[in-house]
C-alpha atoms as a PDB file:
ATOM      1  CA  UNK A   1       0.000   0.000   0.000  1.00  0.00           C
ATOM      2  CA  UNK A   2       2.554   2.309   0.484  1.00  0.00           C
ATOM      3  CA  UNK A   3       4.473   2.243  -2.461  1.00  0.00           C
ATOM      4  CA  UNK A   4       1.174   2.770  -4.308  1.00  0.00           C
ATOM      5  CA  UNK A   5       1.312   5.952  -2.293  1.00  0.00           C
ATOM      6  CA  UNK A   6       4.942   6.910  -3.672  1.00  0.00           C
ATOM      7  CA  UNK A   7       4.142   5.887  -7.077  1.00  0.00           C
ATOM      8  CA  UNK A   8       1.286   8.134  -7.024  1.00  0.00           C
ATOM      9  CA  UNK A   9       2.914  10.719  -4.897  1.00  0.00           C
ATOM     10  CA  UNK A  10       5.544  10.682  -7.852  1.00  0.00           C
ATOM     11  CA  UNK A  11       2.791  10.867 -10.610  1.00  0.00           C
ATOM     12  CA  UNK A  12       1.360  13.786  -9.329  1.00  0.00           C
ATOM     13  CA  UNK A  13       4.513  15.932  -8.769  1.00  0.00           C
ATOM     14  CA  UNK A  14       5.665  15.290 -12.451  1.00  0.00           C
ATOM     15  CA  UNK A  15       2.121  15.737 -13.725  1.00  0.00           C
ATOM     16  CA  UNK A  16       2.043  18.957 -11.822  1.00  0.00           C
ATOM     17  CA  UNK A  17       5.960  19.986 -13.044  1.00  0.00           C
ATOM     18  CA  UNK A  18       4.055  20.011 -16.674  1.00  0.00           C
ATOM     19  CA  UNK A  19       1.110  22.166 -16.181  1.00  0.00           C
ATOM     20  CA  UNK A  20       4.124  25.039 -14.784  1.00  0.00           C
ATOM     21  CA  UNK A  21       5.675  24.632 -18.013  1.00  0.00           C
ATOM     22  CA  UNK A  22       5.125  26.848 -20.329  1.00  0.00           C
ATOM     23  CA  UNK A  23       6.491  28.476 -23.718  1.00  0.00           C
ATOM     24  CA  UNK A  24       9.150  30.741 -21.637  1.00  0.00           C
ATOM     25  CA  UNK A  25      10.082  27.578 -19.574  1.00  0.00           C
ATOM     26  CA  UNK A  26      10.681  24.768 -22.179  1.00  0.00           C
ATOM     27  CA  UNK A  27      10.599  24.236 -25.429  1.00  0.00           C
ATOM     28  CA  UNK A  28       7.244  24.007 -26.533  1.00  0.00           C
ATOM     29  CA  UNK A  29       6.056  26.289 -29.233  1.00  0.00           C
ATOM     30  CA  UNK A  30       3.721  29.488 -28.218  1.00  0.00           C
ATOM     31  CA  UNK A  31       1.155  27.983 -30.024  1.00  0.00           C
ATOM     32  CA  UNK A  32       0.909  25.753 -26.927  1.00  0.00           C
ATOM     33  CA  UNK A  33       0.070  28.090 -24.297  1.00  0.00           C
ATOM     34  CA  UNK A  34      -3.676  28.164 -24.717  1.00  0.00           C
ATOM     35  CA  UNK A  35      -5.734  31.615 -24.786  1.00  0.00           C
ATOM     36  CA  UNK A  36      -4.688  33.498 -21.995  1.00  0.00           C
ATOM     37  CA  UNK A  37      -1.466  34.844 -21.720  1.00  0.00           C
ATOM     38  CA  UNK A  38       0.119  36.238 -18.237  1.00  0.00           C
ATOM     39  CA  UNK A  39       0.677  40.348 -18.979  1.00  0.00           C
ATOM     40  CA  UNK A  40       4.339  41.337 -18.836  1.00  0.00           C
ATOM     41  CA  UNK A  41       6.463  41.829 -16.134  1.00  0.00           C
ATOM     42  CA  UNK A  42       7.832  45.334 -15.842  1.00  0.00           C
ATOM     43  CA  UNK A  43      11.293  45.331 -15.084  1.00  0.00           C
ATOM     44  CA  UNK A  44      11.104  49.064 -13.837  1.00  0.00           C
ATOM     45  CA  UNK A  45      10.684  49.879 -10.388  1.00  0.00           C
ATOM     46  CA  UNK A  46       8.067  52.364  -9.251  1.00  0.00           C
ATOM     47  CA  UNK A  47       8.868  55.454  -8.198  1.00  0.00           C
ATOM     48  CA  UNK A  48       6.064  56.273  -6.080  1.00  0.00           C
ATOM     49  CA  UNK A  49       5.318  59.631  -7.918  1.00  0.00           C
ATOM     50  CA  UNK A  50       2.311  60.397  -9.494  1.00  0.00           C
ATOM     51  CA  UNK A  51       2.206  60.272 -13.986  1.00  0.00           C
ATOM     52  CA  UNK A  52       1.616  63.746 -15.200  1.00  0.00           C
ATOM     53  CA  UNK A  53       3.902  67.485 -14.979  1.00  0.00           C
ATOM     54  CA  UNK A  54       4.220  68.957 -11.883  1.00  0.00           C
ATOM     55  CA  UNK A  55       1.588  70.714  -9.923  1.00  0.00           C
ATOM     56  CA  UNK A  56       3.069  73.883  -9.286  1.00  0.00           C
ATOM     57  CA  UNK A  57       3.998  74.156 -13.138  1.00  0.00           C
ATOM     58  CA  UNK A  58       2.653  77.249 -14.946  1.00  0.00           C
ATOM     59  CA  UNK A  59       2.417  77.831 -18.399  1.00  0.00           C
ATOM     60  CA  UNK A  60       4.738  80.079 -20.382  1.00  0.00           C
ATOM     61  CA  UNK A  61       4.115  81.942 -23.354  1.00  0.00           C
ATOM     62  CA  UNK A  62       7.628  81.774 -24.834  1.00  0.00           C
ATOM     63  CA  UNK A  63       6.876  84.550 -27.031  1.00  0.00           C
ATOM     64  CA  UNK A  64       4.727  82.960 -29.504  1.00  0.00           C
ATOM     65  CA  UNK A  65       1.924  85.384 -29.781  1.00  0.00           C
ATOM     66  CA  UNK A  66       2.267  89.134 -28.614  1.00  0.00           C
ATOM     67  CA  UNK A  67       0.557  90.408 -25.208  1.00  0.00           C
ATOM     68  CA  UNK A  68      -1.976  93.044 -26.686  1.00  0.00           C
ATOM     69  CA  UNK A  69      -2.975  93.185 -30.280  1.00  0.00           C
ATOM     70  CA  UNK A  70      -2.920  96.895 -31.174  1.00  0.00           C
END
């Protein structure tokens, strides 16, 4: 009985190494990953900041239009 057990035990851990694999891990073809793919890792580490310019930015006119039309 128990080395039905650690046949078993065996089966399952190699049957389970095979459902981890996956195109990036062996071999197989991408074909063979089924519908749904993981999203990408980002290799870049947050800074913490919020996207966007800074708040206390104002807006310069750089001289493209004069002040007063006149």
């Amino acid at each position: 009985m128990n080395a039905r057990i650690e046949v078993l035990t065996r089966r399952v851990a190699e049957l389970e190494a095979l459902l981890r694999k996956d195109s990036r891990t062996s071999s197989k073809p991408p074909s063979s990953d089924g519908p749904v793919k993981p999203p990408p890792r980002s290799r870049r580490q947050p800074s913490g900041r919020a996207p966007g310019n800074s708040p206390a930015r104002t807006r310069s006119r750089c001289g493209r239009w004069p002040s007063r039309i006149g």
